[in-house]
Protein backbone atom coordinates (compact mmCIF):
# COMPACT_ATOMS: atom_id res chain seq x y z
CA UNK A 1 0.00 0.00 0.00
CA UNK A 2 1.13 3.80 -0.33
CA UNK A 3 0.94 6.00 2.48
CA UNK A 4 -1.49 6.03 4.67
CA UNK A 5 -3.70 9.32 6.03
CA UNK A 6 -6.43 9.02 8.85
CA UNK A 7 -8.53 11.85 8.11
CA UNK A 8 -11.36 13.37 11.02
CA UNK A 9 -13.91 15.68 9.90
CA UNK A 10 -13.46 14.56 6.45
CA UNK A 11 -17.19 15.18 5.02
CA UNK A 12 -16.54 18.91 4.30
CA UNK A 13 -14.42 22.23 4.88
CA UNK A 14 -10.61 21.83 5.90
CA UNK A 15 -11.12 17.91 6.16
CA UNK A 16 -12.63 17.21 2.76
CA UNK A 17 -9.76 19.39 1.06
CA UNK A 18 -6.83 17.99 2.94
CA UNK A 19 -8.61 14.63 1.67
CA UNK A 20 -7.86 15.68 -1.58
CA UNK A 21 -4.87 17.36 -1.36
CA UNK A 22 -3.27 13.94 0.18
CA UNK A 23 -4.46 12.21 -2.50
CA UNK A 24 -2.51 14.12 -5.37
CA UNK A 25 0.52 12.73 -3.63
CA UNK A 26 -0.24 9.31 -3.11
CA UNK A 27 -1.94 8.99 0.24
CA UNK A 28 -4.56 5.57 0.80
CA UNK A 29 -7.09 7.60 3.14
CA UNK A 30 -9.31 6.33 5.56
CA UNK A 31 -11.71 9.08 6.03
CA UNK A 32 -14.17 9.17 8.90
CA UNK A 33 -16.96 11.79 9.93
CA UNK A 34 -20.60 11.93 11.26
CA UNK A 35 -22.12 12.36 8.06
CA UNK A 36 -22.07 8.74 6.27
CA UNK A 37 -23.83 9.87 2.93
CA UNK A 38 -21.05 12.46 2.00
CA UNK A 39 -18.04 9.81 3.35
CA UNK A 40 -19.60 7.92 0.36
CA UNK A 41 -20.12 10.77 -2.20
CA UNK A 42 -16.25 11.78 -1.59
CA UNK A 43 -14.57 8.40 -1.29
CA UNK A 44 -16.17 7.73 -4.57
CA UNK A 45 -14.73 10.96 -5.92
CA UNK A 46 -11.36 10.09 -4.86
CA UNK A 47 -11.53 6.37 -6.24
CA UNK A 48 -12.51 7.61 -9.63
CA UNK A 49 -10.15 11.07 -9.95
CA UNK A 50 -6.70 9.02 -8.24
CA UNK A 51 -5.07 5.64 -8.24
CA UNK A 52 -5.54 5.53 -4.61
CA UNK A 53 -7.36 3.18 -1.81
CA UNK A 54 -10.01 4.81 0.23
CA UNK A 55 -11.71 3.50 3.65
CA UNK A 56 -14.89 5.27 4.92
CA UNK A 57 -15.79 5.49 8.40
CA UNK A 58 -18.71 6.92 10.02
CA UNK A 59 -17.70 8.03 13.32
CA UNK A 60 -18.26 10.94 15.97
CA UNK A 61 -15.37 11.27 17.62
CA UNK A 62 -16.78 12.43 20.85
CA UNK A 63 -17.86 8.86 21.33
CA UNK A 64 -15.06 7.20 22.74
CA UNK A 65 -16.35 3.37 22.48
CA UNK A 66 -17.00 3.78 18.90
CA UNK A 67 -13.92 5.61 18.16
CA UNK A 68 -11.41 2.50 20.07
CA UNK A 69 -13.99 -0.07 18.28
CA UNK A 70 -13.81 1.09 14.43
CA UNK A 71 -9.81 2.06 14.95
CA UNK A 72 -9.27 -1.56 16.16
CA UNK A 73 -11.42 -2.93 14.06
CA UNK A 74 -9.26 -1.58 11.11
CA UNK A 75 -8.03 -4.11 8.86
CA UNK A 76 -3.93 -5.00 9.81
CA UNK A 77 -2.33 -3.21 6.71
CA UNK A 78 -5.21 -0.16 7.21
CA UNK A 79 -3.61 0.18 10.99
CA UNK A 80 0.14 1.04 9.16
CA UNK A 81 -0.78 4.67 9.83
CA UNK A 82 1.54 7.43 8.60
CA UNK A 83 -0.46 10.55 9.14
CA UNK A 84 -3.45 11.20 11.46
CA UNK A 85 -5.11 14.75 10.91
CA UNK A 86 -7.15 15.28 14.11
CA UNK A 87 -9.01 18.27 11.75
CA UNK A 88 -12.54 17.16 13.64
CA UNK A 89 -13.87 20.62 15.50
CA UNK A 90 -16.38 23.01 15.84
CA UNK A 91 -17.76 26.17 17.28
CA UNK A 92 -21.00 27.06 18.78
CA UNK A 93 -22.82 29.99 19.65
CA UNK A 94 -21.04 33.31 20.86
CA UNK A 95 -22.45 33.66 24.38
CA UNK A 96 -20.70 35.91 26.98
CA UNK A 97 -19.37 33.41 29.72
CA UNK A 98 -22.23 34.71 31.97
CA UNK A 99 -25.07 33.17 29.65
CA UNK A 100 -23.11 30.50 28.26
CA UNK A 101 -25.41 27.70 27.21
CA UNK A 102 -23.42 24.30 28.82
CA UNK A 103 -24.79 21.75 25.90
CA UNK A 104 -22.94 24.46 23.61
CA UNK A 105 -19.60 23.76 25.99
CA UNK A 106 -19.98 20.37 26.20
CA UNK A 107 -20.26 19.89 22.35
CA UNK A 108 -16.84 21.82 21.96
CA UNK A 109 -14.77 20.51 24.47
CA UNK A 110 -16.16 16.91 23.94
CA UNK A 111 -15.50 17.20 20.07
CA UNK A 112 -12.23 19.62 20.14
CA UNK A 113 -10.38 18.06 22.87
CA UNK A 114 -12.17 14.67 24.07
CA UNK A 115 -11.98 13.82 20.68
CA UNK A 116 -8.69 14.51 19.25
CA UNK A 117 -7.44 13.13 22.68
CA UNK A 118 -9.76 9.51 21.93
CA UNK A 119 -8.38 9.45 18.44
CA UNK A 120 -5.15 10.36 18.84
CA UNK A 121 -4.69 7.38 21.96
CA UNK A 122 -5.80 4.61 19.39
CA UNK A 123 -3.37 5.29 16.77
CA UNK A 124 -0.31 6.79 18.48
CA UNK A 125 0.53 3.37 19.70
CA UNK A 126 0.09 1.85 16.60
CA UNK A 127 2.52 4.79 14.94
CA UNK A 128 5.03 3.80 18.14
CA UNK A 129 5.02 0.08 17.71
CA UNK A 130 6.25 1.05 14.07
CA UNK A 131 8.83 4.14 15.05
CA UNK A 132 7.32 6.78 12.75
CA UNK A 133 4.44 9.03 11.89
CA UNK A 134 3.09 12.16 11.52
CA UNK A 135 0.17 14.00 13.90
CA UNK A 136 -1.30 17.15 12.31
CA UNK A 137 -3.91 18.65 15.18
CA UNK A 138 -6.30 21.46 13.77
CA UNK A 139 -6.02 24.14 15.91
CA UNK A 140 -7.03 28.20 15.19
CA UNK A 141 -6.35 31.81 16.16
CA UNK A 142 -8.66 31.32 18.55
CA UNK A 143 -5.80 29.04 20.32
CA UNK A 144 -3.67 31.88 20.71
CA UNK A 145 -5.66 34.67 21.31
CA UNK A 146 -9.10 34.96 22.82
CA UNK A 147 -11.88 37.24 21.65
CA UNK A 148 -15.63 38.42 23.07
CA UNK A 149 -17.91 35.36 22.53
CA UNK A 150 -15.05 33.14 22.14
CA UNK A 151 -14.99 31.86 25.48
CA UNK A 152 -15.01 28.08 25.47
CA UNK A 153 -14.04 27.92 21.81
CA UNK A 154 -10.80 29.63 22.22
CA UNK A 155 -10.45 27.49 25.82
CA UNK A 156 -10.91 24.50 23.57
CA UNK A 157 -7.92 25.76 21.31
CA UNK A 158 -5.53 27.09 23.63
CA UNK A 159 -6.12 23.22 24.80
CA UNK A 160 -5.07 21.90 21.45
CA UNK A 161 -1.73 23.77 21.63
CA UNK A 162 -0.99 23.05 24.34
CA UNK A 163 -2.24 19.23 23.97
CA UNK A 164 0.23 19.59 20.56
CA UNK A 165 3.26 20.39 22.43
CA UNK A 166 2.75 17.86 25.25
CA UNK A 167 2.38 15.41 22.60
CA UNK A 168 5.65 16.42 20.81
CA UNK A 169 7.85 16.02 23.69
CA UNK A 170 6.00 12.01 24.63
CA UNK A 171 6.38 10.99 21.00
CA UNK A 172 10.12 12.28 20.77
CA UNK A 173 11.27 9.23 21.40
CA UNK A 174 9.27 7.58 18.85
CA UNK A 175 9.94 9.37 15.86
CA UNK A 176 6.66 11.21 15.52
CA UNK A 177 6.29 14.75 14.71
CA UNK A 178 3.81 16.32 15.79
CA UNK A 179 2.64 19.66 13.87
CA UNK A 180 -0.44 22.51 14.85
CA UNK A 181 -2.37 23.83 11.80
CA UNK A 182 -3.70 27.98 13.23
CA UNK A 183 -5.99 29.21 10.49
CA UNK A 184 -7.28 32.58 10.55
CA UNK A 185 -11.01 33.16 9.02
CA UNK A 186 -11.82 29.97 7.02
CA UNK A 187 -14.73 30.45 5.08
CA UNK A 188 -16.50 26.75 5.23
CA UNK A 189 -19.47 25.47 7.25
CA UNK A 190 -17.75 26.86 10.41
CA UNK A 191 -19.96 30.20 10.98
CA UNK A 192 -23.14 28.26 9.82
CA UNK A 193 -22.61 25.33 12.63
CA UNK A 194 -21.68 28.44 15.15
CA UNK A 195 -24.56 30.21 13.95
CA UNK A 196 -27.25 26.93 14.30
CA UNK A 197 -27.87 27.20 10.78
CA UNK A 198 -28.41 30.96 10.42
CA UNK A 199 -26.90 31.68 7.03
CA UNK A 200 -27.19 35.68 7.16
CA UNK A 201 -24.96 35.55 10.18
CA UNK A 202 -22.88 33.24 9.32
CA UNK A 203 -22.06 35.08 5.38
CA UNK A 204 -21.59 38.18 7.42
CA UNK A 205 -19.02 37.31 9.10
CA UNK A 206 -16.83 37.05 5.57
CA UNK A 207 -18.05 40.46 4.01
CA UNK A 208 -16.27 42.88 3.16
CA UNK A 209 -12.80 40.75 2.73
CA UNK A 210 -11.39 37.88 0.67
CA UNK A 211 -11.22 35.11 3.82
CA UNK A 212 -9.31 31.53 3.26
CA UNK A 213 -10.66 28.76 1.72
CA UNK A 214 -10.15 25.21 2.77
CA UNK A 215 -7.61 24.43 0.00
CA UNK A 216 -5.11 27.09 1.84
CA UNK A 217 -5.02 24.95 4.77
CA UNK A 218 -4.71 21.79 3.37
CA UNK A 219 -1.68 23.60 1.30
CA UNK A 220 -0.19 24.03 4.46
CA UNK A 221 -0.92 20.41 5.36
CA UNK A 222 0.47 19.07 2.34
CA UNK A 223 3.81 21.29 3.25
CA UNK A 224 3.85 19.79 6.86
CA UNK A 225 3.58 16.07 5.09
CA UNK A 226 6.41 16.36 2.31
CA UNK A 227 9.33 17.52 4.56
CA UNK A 228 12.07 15.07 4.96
CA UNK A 229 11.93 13.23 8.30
CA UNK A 230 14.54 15.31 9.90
CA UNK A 231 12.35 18.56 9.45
CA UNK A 232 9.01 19.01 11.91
CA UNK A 233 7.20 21.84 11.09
CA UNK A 234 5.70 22.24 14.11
CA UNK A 235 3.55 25.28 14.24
CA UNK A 236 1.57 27.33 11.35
CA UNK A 237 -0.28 30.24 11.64
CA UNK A 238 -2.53 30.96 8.62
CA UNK A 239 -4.53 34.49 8.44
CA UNK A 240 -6.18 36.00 5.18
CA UNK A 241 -4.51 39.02 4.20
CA UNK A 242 -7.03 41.23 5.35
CA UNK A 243 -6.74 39.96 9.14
CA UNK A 244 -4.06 41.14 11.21
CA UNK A 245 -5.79 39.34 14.64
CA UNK A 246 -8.13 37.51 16.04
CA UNK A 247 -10.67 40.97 15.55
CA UNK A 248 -8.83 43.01 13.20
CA UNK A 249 -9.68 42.64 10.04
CA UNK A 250 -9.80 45.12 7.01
CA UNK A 251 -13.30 45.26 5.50
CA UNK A 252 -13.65 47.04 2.54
């Protein structure tokens, strides 16, 4: 088999790109995601458009039985792992802390942390036993800076980076590198799912400015994943021209 790249939050946005942008080098891909119908719809697209093998897997990642079940469940050459791309995350609602809405913080801390954490423990061992891999964790501004409404999101981010770096220094020893992904604004189904499905809010938040698109990221990903094995890139921070923070941005 080629390469291979686990792939969460692969049914659209940053996951569904990076999907792609593996497989114009090479990469088998397992993908896995909540939404089974589009696993199908882009595992066949990748079949037809590459000469490459493709695993679905339908999968919430906050569920941490069903995550250890399908990774073990893998077939034995589909566990030779070379690149997991904990990309799974969301945001929800802008609340101040003092009306925060707790199933909003549960669903980002048990998706942005809990989960890369549950995904991450069934397939770092398997990268160990073998003395190699790559771990590329998602993360955002909103890991290094905070913002109003950003709350438990950001919390949820700064957790990531600091998760990332923990991880670096435990898998030293193991040959894995371990990289952090920051995008800015990404336009993608982010603002709707932080919205609840309001689409004027969510397309205002890119007016006015030329915000990134999935693609950029998974350019950066595909950067991270064709350095030699003595290089770890192991932090990038991607904005859109037009934003200099976390809430500066030049609309026109």
């Amino acid at each position: 088999m080629n390469k291979i790249a686990f792939i969460t939050g692969a049914t659209a946005g940053i996951g569904e790109a990076c999907a792609k942008k593996l497989a114009t080098i090479g990469f088998d891909l397992i993908i896995s995601g909540r939404r089974k119908e589009k696993l199908e719809v882009l595992k066949a697209e990748l079949i037809k458009k590459f000469t490459i093998k493709v695993l679905s897997i339908e999968l919430d990642v906050r569920n941490q039985e069903d995550v250890e079940k399908e990774i073990s469940a893998l077939p034995s050459e589909w566990k030779k792992i070379d690149l997991l791309l904990n990309n799974a995350g969301l945001a929800v609602g802008v609340s101040p802390v003092q009306k925060g809405i707790v199933d909003d913080w549960d669903r980002m801390i048990d998706t942005n942390v809990k989960g890369l954490l549950y995904v991450t423990r069934c397939i770092s061992p398997l990268m160990a036993e073998r003395k190699k891999g790559l771990i590329v964790n998602i993360s955002s501004i909103a890991g290094k800076e905070a913002y109003p409404g950003g709350n438990v999101y950001c919390g949820t981010k700064h957790a990531v980076e600091a998760i990332t770096k923990g991880m670096r220094i435990d898998l030293l020893p193991h040959n894995i590198r371990v990289s952090s992904i920051a995008p800015g604004m990404v336009e993608t189904e982010f603002s709707i799912v932080r919205f609840k499905g309001d689409e004027d809010k969510a397309e205002k938040v890119y007016e006015g400015f030329e915000p990134l698109k999935a693609e950029d990221i998974a350019d950066s990903l595909l950067f991270i994943a064709t350095r030699p094995e003595h290089v770890s890139i192991n932090d990038i921070l991607i904005m859109p021209s037009a934003q200099a923070s976390a809430r500066d941005v030049n609309r026109k």
